[in-house]
C-alpha atoms as a PDB file:
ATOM      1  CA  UNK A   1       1.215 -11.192  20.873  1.00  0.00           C
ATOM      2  CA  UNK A   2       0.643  -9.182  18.305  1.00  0.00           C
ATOM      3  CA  UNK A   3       0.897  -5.533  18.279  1.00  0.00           C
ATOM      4  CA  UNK A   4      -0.917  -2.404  17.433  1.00  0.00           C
ATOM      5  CA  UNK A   5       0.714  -0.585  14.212  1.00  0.00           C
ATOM      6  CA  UNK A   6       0.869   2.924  12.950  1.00  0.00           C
ATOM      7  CA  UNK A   7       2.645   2.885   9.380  1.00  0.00           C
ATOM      8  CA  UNK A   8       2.399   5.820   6.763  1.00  0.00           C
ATOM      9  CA  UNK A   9       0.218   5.488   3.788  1.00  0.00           C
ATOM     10  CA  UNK A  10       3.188   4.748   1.408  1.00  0.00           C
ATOM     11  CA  UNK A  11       4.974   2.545   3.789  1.00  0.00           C
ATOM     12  CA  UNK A  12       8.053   4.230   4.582  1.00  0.00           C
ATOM     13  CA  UNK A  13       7.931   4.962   8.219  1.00  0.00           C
ATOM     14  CA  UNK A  14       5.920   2.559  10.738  1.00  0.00           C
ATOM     15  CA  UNK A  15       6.035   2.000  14.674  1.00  0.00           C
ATOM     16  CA  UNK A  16       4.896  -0.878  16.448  1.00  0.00           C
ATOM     17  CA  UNK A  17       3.770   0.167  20.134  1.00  0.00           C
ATOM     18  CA  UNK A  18       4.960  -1.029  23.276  1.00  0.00           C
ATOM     19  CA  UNK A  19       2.201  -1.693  25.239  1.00  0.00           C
ATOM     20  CA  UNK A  20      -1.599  -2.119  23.258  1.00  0.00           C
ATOM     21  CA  UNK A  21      -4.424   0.342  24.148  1.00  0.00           C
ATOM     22  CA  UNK A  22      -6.475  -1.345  26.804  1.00  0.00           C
ATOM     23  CA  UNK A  23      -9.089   0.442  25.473  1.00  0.00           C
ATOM     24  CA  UNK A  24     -10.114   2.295  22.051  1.00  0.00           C
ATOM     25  CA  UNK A  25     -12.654   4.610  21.285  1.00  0.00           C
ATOM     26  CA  UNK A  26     -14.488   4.246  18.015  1.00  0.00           C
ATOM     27  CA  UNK A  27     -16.837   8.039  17.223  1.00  0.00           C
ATOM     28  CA  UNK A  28     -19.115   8.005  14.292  1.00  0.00           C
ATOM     29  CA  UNK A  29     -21.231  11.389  13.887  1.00  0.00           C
ATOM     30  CA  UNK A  30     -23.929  12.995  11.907  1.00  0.00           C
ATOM     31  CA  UNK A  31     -24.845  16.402  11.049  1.00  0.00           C
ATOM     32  CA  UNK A  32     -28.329  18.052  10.773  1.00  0.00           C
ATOM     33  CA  UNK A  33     -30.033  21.204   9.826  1.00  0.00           C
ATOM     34  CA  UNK A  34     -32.360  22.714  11.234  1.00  0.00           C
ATOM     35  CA  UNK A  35     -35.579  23.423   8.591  1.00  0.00           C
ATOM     36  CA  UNK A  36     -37.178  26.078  10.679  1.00  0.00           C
ATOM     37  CA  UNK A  37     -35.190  28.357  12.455  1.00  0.00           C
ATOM     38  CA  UNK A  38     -36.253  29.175  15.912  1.00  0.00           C
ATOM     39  CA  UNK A  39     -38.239  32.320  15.452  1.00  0.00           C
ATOM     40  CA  UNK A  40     -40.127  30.935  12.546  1.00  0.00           C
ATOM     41  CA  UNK A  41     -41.657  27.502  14.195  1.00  0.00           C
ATOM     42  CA  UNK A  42     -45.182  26.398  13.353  1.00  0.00           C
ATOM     43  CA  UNK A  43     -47.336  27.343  16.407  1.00  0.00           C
ATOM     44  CA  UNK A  44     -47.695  23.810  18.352  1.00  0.00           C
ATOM     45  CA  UNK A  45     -44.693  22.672  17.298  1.00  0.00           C
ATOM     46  CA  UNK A  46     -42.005  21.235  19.955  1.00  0.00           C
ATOM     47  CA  UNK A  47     -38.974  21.355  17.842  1.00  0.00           C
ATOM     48  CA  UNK A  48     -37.703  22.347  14.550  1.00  0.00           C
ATOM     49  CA  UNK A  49     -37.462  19.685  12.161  1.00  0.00           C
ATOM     50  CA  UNK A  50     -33.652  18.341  11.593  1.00  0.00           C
ATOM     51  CA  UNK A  51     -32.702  17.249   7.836  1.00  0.00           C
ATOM     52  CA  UNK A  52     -29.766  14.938   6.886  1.00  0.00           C
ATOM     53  CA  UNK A  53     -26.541  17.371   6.361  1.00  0.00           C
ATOM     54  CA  UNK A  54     -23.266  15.232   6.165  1.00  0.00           C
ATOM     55  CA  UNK A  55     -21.939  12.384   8.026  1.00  0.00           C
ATOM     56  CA  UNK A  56     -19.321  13.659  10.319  1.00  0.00           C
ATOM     57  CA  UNK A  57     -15.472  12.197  10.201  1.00  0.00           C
ATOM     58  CA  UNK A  58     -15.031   8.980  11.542  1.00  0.00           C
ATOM     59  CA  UNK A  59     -11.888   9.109  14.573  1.00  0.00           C
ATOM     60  CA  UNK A  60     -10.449   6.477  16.449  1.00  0.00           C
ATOM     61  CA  UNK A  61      -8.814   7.772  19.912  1.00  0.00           C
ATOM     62  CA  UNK A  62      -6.384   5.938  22.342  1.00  0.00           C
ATOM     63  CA  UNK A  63      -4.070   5.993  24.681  1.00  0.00           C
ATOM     64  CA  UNK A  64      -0.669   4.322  25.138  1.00  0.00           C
ATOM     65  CA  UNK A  65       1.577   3.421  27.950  1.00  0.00           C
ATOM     66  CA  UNK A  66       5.143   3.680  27.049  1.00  0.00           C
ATOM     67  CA  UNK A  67       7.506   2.288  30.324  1.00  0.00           C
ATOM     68  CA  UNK A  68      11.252   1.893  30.855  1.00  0.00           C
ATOM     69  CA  UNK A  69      11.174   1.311  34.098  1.00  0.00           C
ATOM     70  CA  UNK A  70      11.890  -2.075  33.061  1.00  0.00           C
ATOM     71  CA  UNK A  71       8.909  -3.679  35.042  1.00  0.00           C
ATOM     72  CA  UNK A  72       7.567  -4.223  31.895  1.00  0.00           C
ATOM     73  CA  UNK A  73       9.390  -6.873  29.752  1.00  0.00           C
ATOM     74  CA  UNK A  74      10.795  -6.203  26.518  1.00  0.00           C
ATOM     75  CA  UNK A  75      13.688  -7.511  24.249  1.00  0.00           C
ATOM     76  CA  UNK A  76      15.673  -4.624  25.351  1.00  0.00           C
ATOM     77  CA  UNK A  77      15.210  -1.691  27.897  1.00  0.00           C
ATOM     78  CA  UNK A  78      13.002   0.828  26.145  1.00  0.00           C
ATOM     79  CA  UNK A  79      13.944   4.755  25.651  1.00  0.00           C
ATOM     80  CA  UNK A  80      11.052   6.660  26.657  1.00  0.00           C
ATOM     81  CA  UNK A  81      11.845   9.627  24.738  1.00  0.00           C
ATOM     82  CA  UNK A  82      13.164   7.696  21.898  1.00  0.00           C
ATOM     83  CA  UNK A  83      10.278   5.952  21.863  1.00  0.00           C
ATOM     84  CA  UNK A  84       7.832   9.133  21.776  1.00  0.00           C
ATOM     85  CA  UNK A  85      10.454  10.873  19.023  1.00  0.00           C
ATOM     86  CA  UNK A  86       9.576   7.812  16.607  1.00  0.00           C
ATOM     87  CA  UNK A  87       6.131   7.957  17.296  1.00  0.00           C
ATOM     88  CA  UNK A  88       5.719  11.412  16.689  1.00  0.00           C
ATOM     89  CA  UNK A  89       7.998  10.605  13.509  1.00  0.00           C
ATOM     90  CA  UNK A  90       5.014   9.021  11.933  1.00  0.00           C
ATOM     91  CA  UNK A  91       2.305  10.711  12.634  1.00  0.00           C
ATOM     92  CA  UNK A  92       2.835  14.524  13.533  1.00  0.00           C
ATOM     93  CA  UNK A  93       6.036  14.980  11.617  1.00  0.00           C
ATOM     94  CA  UNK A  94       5.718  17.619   8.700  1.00  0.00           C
ATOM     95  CA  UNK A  95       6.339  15.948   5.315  1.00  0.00           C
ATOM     96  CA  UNK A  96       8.123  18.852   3.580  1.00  0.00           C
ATOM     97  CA  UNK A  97       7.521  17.279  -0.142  1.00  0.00           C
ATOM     98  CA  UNK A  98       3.362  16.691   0.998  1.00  0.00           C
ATOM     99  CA  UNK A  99       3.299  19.939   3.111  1.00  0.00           C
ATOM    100  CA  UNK A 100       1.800  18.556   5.378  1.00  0.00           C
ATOM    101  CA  UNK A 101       1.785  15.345   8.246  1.00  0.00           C
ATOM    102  CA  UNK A 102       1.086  12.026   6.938  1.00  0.00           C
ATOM    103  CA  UNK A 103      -1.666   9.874   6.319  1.00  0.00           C
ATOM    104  CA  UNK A 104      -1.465   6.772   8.196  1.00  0.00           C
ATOM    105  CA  UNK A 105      -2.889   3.273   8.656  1.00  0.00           C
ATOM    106  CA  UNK A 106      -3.553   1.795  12.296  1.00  0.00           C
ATOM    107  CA  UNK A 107      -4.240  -1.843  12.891  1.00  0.00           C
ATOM    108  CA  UNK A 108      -4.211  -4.533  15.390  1.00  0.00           C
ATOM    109  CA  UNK A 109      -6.113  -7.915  14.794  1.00  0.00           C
ATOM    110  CA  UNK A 110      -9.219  -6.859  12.943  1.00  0.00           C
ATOM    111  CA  UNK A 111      -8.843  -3.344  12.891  1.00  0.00           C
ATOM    112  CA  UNK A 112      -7.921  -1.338  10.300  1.00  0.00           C
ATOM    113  CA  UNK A 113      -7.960   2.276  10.083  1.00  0.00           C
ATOM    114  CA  UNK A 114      -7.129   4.998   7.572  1.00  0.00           C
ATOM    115  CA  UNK A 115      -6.942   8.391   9.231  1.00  0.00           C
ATOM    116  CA  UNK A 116      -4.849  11.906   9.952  1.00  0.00           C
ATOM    117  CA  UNK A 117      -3.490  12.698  13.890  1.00  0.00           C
ATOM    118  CA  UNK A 118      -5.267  15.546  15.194  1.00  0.00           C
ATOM    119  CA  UNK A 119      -4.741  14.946  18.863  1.00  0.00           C
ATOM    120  CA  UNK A 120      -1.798  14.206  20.724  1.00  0.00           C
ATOM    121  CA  UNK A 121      -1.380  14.302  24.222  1.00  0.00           C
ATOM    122  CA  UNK A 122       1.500  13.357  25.754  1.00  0.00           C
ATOM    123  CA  UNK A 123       1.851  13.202  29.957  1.00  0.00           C
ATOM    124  CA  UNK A 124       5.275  12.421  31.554  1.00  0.00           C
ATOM    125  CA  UNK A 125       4.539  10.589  35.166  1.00  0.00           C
ATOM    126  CA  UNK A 126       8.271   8.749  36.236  1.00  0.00           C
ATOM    127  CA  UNK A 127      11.722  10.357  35.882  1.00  0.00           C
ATOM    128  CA  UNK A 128      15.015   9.129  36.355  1.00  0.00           C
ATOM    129  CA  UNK A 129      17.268  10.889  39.019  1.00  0.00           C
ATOM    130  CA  UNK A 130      18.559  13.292  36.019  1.00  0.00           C
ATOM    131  CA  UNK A 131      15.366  14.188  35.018  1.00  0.00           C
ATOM    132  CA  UNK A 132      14.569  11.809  32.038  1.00  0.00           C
ATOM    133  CA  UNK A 133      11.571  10.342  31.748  1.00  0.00           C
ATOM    134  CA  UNK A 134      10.850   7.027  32.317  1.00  0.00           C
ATOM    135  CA  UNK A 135       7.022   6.322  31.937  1.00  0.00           C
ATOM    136  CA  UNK A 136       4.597   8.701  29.852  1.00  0.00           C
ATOM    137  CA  UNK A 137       0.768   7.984  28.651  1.00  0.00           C
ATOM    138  CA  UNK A 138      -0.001   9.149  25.302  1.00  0.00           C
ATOM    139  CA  UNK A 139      -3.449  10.365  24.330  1.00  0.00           C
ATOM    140  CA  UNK A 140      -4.037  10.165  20.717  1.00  0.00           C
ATOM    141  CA  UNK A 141      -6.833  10.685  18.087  1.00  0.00           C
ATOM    142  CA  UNK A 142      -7.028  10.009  14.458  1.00  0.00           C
ATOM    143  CA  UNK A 143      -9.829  11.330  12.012  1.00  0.00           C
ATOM    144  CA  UNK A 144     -10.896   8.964   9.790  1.00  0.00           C
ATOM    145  CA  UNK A 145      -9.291  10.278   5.997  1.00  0.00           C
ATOM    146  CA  UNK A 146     -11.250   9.181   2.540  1.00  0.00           C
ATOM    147  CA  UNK A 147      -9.242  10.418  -0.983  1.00  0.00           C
ATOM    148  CA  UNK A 148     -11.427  11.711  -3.542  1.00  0.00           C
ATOM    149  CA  UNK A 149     -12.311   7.943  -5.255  1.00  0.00           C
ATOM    150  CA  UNK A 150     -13.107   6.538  -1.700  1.00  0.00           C
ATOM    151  CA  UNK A 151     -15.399   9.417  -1.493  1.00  0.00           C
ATOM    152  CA  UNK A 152     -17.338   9.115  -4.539  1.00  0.00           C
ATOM    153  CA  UNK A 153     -17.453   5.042  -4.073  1.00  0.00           C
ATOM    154  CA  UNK A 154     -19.315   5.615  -0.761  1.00  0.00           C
ATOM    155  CA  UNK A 155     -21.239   8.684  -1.595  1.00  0.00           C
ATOM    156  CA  UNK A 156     -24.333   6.239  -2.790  1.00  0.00           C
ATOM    157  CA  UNK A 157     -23.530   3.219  -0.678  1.00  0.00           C
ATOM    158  CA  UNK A 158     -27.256   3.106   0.346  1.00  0.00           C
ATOM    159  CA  UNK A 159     -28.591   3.040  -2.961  1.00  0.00           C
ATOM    160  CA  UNK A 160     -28.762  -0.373  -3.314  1.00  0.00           C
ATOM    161  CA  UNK A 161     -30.429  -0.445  -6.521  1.00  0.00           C
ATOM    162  CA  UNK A 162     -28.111   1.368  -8.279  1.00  0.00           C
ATOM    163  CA  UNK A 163     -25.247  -0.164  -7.085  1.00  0.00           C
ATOM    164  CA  UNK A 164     -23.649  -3.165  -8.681  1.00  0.00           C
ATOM    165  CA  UNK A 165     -23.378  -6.690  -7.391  1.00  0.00           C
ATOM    166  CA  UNK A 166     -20.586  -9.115  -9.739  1.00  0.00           C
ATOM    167  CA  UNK A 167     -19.742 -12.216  -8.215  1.00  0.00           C
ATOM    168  CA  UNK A 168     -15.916 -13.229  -8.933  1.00  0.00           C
ATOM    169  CA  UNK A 169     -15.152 -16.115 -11.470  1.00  0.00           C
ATOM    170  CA  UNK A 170     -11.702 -18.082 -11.855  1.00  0.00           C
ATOM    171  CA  UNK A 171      -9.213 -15.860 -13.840  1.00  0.00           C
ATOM    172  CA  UNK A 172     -11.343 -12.714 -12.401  1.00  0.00           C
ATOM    173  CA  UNK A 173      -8.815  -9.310 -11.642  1.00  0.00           C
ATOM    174  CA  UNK A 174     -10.272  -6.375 -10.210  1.00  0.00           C
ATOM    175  CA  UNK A 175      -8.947  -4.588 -12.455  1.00  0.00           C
ATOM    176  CA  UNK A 176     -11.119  -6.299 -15.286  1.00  0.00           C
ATOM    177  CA  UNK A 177     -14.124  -5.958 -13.269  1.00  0.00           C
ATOM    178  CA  UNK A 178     -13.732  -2.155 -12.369  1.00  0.00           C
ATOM    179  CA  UNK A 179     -13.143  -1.801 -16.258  1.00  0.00           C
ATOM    180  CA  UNK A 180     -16.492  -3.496 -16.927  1.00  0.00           C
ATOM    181  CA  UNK A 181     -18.547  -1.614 -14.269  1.00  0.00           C
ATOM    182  CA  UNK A 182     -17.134   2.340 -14.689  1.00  0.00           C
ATOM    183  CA  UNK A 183     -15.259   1.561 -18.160  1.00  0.00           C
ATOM    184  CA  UNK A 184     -12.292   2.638 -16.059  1.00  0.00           C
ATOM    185  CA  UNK A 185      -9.989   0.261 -14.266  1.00  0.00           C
ATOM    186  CA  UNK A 186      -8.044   3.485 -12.208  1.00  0.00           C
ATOM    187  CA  UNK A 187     -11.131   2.534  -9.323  1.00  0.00           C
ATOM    188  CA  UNK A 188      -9.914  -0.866  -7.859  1.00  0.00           C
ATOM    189  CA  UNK A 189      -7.841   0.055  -4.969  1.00  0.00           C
ATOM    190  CA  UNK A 190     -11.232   2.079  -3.671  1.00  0.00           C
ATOM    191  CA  UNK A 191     -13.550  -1.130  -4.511  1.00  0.00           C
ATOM    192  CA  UNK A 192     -10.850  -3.260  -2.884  1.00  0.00           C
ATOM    193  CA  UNK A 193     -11.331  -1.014   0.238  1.00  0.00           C
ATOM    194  CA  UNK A 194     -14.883  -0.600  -0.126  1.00  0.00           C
ATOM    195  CA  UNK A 195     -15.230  -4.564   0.037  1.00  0.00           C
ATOM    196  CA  UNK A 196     -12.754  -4.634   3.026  1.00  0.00           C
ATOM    197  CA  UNK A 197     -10.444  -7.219   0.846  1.00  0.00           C
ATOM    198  CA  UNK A 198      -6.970  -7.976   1.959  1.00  0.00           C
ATOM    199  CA  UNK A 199      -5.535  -8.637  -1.133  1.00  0.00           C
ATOM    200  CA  UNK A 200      -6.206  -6.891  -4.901  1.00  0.00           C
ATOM    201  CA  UNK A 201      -4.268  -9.543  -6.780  1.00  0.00           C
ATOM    202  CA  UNK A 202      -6.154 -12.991  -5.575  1.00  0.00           C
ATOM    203  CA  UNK A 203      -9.748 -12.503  -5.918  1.00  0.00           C
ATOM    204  CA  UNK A 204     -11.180 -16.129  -4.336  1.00  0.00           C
ATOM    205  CA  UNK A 205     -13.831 -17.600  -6.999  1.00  0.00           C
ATOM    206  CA  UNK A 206     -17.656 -17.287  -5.506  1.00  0.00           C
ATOM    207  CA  UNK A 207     -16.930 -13.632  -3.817  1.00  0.00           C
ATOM    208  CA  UNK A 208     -19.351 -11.394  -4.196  1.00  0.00           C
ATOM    209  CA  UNK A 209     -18.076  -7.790  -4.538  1.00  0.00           C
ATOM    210  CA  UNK A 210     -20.120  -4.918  -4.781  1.00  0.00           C
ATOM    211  CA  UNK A 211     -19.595  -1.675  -7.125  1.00  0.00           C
ATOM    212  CA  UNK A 212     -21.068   1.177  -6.029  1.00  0.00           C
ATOM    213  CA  UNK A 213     -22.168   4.125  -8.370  1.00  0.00           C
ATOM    214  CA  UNK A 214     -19.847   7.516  -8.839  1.00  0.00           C
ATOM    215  CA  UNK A 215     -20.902  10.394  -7.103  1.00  0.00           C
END
């Protein structure tokens, strides 16, 4: 069965849970202004008019059953706190060189997602007979996290006729194709992400990939 994963954005640290979520919540969010502030409404009106602001962060929450109990089978008892210390490892940890926690990746099956912890809730519920735990649920949430070229690729996503449309020929790189779109090749890890591929060095022949324009 396979496994949810949390790895770090440069791949050095990753943990594989024990137990997948039996349920995640996906939040998507948009903000509005208001045009007319309360005390200035048109006489008649119901309710002030709201105008586009920002799409709020994207965040993925969760929780996770960690056992060692041993009720649950595993290749070898599991270490509760062990367990929670690698965990937290990845994706609370201070990065002293970054100053700050890590970006990580999450996925399991078709999901995929980029994003920075900024919940986590842990709740102890079994101990051992010296007081170490032996079952805790973990509450977490991630906030969906964009770098700058992700950001200006989706800026204009739904401006359809200024984006560009290439489809891929044999001998095609991304790198090529970025370079003949934006005259700058730096951009294909963002299109690669922006056209949810899995892999930047085999482009399949007959692919269409879009290019968005630059904010």
């Amino acid at each position: 069965m396979q496994k949810l994963t949390i790895r770090t954005l440069d791949k050095k640290q990753q943990v594989d849970v024990m137990l997948n979520p039996a349920n995640i919540r996906h939040e998507h969010g948009i903000n509005y202004t208001n045009r007319l502030a309360a005390g200035n409404r048109t006489l008649g009106s119901l309710a002030p008019r709201l105008d586009f602001a920002s799409y709020q962060s994207e965040s993925l929450s969760f929780e996770l059953m960690i056992d060692g109990t041993g009720v649950v089978e595993q290749p070898q008892k599991t270490d509760v706190a062990g367990h929670i210390t690698r965990l937290k490892n990845v994706v609370y940890r201070y990065v002293g060189d970054k100053h700050e926690p890590s970006v990580v990746v999450l996925t399991w099956g078709t999901l995929s997602f980029k994003g920075r912890l900024t919940r986590l809730d842990i709740r102890y519920s079994l101990f051992d007979a010296a007081g170490a735990p032996l079952r805790a649920t973990v509450g977490l949430r991630f906030d969906n996290y964009l770098d700058g070229s992700e950001q200006a690729l989706r800026a204009n996503r739904s401006s359809p006729d200024l984006t560009h449309s290439v489809m891929v020929k044999q001998g095609d790189t991304l790198a090529q194709l970025c370079y003949a779109v934006y005259q700058d090749s730096a951009y294909y890890m963002a299109v690669a992400r922006y056209n949810d591929l899995n892999s930047v060095q085999h482009l399949v022949p007959g692919t269409r990939l879009y290019f968005p324009p630059l904010a």
